[in-house]
PDB file of N, CA and C in Angstrom:
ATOM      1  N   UNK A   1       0.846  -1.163   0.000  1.00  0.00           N
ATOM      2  CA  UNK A   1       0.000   0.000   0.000  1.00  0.00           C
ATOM      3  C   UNK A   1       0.902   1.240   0.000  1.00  0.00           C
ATOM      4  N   UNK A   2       0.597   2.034  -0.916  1.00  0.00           N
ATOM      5  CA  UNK A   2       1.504   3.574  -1.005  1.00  0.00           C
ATOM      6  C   UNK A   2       0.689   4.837  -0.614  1.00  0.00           C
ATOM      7  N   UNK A   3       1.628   5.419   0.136  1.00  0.00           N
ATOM      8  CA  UNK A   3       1.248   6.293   1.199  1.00  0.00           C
ATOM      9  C   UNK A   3       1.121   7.640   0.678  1.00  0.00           C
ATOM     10  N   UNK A   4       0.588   8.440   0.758  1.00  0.00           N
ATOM     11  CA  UNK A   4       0.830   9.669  -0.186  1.00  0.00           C
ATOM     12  C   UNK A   4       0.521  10.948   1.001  1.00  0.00           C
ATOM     13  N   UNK A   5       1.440  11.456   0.902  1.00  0.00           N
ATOM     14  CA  UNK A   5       0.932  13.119   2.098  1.00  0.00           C
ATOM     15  C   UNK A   5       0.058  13.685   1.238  1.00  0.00           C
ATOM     16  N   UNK A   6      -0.130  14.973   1.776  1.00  0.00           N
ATOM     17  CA  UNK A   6      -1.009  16.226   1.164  1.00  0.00           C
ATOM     18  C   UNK A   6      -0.652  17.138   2.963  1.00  0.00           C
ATOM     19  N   UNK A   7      -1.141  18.009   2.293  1.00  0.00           N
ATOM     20  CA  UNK A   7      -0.852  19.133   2.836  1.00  0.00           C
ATOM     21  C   UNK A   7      -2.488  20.310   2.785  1.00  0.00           C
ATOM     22  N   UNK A   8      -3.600  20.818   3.505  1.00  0.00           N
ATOM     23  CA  UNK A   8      -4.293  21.655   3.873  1.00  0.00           C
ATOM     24  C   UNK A   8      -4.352  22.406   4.307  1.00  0.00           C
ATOM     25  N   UNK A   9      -4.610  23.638   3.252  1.00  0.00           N
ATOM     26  CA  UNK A   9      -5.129  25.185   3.704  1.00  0.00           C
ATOM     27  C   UNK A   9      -5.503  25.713   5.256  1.00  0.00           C
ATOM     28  N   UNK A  10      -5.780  26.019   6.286  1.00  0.00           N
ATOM     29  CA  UNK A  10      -6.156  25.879   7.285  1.00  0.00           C
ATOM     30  C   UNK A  10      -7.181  26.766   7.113  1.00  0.00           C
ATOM     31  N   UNK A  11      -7.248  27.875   6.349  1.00  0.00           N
ATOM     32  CA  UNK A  11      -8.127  28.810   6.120  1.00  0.00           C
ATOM     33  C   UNK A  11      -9.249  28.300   4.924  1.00  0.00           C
ATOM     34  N   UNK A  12      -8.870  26.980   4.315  1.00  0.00           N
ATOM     35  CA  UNK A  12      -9.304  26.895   2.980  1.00  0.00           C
ATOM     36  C   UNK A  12      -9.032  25.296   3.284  1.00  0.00           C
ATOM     37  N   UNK A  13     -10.178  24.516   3.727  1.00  0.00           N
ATOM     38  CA  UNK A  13     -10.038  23.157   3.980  1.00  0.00           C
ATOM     39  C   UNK A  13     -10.325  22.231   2.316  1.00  0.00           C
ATOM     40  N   UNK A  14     -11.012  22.829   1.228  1.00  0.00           N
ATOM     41  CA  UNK A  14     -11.191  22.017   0.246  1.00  0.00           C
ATOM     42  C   UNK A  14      -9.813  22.094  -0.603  1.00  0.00           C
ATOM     43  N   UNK A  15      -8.578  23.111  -0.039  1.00  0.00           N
ATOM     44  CA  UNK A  15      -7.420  23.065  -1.390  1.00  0.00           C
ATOM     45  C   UNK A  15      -6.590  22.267  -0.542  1.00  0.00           C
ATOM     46  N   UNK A  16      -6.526  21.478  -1.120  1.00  0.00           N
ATOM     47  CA  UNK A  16      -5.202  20.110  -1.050  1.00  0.00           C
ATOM     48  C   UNK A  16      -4.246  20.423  -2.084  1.00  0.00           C
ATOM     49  N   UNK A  17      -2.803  20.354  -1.590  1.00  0.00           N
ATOM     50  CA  UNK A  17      -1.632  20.384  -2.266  1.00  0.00           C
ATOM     51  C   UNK A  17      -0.441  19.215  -2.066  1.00  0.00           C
ATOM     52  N   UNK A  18       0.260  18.721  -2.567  1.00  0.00           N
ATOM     53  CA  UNK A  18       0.941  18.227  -2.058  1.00  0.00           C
ATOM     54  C   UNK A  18       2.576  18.551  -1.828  1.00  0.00           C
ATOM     55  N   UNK A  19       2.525  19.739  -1.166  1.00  0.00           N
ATOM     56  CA  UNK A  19       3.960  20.209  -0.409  1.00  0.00           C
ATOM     57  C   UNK A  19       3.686  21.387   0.447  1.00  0.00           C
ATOM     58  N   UNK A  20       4.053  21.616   1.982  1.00  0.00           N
ATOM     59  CA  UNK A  20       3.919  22.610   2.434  1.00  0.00           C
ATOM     60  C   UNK A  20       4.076  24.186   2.076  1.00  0.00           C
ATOM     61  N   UNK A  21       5.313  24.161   1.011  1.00  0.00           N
ATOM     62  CA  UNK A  21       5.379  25.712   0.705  1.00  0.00           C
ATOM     63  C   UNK A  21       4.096  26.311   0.011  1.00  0.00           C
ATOM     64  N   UNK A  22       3.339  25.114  -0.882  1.00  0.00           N
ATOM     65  CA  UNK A  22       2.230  25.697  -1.396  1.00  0.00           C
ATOM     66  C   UNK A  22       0.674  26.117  -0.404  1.00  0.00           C
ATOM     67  N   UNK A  23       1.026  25.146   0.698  1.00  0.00           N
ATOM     68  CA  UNK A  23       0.056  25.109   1.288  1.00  0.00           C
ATOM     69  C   UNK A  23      -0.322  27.001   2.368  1.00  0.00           C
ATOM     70  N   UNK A  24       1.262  26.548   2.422  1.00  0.00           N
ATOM     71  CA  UNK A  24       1.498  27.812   3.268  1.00  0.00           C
ATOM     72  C   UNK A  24       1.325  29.293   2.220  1.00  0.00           C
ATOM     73  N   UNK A  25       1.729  29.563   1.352  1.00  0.00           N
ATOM     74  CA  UNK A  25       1.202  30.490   0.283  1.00  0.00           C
ATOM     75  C   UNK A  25       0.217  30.835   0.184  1.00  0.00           C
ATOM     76  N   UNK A  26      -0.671  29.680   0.192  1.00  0.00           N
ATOM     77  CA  UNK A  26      -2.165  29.486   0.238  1.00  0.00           C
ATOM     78  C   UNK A  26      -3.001  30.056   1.471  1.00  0.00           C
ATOM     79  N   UNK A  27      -2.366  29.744   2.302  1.00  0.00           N
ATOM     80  CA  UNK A  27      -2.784  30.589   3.380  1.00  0.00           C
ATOM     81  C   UNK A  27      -2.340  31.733   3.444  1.00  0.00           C
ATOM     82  N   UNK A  28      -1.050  32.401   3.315  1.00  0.00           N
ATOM     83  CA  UNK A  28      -0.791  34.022   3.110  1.00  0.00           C
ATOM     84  C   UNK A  28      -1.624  34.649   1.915  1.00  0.00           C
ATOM     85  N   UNK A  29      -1.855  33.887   1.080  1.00  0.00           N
ATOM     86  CA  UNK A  29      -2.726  34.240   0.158  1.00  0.00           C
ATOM     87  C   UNK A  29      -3.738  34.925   0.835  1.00  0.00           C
ATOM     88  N   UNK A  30      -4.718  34.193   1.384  1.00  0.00           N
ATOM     89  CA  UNK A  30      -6.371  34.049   1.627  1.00  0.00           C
ATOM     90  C   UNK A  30      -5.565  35.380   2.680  1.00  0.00           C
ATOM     91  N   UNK A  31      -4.729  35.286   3.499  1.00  0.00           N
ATOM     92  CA  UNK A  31      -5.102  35.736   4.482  1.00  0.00           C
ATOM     93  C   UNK A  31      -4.867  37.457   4.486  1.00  0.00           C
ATOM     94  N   UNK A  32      -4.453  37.666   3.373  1.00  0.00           N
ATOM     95  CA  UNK A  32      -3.693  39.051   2.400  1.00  0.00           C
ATOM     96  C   UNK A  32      -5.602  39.125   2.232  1.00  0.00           C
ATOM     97  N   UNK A  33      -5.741  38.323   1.504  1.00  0.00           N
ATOM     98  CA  UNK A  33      -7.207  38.847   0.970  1.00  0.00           C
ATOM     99  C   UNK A  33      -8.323  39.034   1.949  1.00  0.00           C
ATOM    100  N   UNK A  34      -8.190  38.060   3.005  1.00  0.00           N
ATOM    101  CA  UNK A  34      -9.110  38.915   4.011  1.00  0.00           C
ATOM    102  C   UNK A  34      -9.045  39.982   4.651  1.00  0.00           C
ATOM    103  N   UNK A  35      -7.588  40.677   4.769  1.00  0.00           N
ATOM    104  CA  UNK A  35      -7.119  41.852   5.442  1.00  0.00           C
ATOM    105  C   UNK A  35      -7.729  42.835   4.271  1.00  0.00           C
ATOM    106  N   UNK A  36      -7.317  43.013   2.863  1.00  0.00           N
ATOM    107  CA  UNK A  36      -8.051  43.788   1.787  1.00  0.00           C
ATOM    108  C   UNK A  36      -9.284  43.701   1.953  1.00  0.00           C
ATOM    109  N   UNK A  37     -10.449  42.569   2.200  1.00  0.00           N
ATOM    110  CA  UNK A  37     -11.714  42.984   1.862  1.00  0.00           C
ATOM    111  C   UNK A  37     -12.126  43.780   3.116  1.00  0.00           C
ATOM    112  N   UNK A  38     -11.428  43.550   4.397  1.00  0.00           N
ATOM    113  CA  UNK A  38     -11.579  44.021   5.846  1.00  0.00           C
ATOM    114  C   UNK A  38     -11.773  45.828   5.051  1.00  0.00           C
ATOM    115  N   UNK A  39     -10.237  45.934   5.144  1.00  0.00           N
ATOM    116  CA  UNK A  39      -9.967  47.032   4.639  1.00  0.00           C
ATOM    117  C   UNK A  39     -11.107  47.911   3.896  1.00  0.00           C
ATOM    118  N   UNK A  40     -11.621  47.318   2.432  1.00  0.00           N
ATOM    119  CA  UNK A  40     -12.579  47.904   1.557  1.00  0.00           C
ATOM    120  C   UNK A  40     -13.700  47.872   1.971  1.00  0.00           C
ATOM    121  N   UNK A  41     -14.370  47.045   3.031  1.00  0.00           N
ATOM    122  CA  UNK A  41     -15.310  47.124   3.627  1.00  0.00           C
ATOM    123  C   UNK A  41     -15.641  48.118   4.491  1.00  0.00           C
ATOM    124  N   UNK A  42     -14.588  48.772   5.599  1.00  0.00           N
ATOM    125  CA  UNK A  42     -14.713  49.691   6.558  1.00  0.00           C
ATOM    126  C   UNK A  42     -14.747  50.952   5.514  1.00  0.00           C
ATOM    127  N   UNK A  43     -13.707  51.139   4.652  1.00  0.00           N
ATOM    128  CA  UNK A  43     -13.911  52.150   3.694  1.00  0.00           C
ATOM    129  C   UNK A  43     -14.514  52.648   2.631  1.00  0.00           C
ATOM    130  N   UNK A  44     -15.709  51.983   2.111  1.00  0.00           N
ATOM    131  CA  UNK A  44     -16.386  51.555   1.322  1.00  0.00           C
ATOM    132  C   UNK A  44     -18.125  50.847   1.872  1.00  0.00           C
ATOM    133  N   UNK A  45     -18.602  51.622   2.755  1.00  0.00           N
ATOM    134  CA  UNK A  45     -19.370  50.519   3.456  1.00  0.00           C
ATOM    135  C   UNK A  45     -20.726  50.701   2.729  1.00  0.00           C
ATOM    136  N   UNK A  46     -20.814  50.893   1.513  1.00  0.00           N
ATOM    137  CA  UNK A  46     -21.896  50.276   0.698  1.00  0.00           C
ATOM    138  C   UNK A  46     -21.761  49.126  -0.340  1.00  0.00           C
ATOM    139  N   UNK A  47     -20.445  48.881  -0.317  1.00  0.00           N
ATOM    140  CA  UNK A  47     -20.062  47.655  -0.969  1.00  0.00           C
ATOM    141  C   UNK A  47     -20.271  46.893   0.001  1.00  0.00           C
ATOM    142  N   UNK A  48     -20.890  45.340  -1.155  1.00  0.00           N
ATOM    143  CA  UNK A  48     -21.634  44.784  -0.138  1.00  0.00           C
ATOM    144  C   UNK A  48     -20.343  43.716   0.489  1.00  0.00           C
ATOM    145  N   UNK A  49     -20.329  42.580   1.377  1.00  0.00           N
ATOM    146  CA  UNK A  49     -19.293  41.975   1.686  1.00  0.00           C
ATOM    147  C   UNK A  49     -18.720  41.181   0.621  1.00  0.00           C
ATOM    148  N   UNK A  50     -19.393  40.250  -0.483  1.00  0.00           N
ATOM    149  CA  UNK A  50     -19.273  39.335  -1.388  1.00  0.00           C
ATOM    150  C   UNK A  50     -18.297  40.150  -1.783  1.00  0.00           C
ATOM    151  N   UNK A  51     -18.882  41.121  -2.815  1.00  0.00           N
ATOM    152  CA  UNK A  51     -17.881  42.039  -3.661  1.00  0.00           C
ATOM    153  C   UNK A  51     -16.439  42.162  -2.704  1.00  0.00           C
ATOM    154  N   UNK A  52     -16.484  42.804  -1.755  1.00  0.00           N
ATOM    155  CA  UNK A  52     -15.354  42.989  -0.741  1.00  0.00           C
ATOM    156  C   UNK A  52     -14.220  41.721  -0.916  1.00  0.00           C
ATOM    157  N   UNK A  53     -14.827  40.533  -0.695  1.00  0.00           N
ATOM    158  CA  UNK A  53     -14.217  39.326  -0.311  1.00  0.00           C
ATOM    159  C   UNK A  53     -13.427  38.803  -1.989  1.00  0.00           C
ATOM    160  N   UNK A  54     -14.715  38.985  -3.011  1.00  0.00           N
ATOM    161  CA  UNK A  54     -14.350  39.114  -4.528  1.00  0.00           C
ATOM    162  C   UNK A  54     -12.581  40.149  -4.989  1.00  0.00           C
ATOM    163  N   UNK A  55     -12.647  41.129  -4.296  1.00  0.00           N
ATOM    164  CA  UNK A  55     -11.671  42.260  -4.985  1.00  0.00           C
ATOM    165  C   UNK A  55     -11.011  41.868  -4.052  1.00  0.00           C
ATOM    166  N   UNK A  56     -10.338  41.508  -2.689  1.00  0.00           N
ATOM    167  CA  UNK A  56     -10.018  41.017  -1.824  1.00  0.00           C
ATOM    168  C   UNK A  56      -8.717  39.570  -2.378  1.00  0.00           C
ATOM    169  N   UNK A  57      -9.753  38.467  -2.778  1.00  0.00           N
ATOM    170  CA  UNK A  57      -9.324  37.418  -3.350  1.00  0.00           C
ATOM    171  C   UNK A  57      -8.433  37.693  -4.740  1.00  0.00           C
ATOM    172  N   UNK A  58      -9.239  38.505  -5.533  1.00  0.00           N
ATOM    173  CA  UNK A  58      -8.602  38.898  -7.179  1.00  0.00           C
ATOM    174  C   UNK A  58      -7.090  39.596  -6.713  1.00  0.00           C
ATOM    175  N   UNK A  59      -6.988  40.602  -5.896  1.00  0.00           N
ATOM    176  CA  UNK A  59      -6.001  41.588  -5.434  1.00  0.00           C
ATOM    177  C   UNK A  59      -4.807  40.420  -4.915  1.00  0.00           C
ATOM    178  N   UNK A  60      -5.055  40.161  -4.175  1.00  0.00           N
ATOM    179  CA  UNK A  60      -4.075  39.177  -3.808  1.00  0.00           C
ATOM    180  C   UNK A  60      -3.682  37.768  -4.123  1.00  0.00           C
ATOM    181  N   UNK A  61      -4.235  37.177  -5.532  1.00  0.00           N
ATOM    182  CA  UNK A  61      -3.736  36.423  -6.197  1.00  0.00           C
ATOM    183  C   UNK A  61      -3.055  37.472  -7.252  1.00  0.00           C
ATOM    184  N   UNK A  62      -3.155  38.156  -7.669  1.00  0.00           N
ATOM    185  CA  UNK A  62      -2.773  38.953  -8.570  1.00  0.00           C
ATOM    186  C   UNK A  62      -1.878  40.162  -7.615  1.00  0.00           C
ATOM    187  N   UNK A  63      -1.186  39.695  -6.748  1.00  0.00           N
ATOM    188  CA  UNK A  63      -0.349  40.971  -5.847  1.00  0.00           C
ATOM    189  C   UNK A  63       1.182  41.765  -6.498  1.00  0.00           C
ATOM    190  N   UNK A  64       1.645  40.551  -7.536  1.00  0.00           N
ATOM    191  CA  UNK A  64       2.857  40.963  -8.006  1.00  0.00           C
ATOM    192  C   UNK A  64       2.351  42.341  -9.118  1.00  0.00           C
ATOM    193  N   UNK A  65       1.370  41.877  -9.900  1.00  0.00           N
ATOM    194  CA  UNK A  65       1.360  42.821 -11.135  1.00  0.00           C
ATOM    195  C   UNK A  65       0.656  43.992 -10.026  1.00  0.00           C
ATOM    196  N   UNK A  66      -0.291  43.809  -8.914  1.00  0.00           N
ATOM    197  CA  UNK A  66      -0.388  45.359  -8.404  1.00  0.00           C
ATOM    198  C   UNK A  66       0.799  45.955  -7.655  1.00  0.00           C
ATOM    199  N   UNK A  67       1.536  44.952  -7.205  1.00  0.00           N
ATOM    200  CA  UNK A  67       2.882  45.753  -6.691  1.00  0.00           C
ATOM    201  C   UNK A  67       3.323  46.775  -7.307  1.00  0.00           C
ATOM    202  N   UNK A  68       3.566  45.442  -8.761  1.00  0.00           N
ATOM    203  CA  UNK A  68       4.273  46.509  -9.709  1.00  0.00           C
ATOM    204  C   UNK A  68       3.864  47.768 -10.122  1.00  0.00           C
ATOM    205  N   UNK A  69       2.777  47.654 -10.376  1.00  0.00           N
ATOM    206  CA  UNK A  69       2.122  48.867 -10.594  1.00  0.00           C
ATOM    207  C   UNK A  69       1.939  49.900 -10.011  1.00  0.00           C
ATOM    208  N   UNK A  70       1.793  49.719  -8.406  1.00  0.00           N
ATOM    209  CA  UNK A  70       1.946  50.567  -7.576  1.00  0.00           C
ATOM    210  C   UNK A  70       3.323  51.545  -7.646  1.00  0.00           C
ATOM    211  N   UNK A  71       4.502  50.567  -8.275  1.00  0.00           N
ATOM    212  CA  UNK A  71       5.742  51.386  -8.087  1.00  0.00           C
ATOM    213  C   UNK A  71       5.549  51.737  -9.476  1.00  0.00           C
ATOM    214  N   UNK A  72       5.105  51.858 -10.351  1.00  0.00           N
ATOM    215  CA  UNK A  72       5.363  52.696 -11.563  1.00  0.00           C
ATOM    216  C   UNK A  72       5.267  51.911 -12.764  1.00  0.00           C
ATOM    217  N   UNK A  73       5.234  50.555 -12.706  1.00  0.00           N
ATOM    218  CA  UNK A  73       5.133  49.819 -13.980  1.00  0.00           C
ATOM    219  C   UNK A  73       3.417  49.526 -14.306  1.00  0.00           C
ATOM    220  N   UNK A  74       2.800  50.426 -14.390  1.00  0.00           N
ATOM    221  CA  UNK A  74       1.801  50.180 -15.039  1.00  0.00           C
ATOM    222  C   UNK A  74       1.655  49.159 -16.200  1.00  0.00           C
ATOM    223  N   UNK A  75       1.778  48.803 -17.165  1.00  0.00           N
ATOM    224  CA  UNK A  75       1.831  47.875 -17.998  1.00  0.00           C
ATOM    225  C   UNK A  75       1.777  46.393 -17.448  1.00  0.00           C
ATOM    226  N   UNK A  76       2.271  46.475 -15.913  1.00  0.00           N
ATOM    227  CA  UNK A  76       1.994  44.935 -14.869  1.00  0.00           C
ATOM    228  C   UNK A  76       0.310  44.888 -15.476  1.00  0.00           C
ATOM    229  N   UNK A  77       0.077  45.654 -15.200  1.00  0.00           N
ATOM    230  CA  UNK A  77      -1.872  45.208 -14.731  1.00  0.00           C
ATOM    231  C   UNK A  77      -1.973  44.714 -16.331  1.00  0.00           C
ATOM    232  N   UNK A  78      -1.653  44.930 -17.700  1.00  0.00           N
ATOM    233  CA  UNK A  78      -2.066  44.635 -18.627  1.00  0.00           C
ATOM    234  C   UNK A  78      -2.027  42.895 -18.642  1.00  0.00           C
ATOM    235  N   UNK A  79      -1.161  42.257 -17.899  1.00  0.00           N
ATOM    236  CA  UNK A  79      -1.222  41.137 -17.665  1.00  0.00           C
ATOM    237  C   UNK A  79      -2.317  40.770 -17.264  1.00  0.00           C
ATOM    238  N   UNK A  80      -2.892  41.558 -16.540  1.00  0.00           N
ATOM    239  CA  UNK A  80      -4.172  40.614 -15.771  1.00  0.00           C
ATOM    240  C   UNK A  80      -5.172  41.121 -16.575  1.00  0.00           C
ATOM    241  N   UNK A  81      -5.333  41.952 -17.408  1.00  0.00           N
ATOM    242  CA  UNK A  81      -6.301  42.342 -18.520  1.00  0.00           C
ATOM    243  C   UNK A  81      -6.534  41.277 -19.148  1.00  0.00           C
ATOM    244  N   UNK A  82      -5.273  40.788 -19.766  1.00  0.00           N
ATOM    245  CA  UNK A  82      -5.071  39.720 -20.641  1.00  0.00           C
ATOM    246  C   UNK A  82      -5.631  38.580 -20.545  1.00  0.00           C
ATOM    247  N   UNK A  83      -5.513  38.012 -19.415  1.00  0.00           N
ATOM    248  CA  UNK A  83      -5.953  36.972 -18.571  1.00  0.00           C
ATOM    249  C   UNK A  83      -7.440  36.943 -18.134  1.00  0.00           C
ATOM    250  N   UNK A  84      -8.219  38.334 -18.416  1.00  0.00           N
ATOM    251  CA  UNK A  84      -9.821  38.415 -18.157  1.00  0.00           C
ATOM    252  C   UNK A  84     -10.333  38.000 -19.484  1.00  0.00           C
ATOM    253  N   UNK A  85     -11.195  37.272 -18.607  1.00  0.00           N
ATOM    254  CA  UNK A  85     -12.360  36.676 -20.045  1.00  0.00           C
ATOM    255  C   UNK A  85     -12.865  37.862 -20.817  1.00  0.00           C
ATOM    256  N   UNK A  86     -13.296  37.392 -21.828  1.00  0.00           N
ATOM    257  CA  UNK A  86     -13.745  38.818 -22.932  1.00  0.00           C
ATOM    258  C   UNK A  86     -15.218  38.468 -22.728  1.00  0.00           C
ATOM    259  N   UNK A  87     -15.574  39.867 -22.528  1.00  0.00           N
ATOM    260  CA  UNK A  87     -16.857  40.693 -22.079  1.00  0.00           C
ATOM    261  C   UNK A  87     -17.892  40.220 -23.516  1.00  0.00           C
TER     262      UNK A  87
END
């Protein structure tokens, strides 16, 4: 019988990976994105929470191209343009 690890999200019990660095990512991930929707929620308080949790999640899978952008490389975000389904 062969044994196989995995590794679970603690914040996110349905993503199974099999190696801790991903697992752990996975959790700085989510946990980047709950601090953002926190954030857009207190400042923004007619957005409803979904949306919050939505721009929240998108923002921080996508943190490098807003980094970048933040420091001046605009053209980062065209990446994630790219990558949106067509309207």
């Amino acid at each position: 019988m062969a044994v196989e690890t995995f590794y679970r999200s603690t914040r996110d019990k349905d993503s199974e990976v099999m190696d801790r660095k991903s697992a752990d990512a996975h959790d700085q991930m989510l946990e980047l994105a709950e601090k953002i929707a926190e954030s857009l929620g207190r400042n923004f308080p007619d957005m409803n929470e979904k949306h919050c949790e939505d721009l929240g999640i998108f923002m921080a899978k996508n943190r490098g191209a807003f980094t970048a952008a933040f420091k001046g490389n605009l053209a980062a975000l065209s990446e994630i343009n790219a990558a949106a389904p067509a309207e």
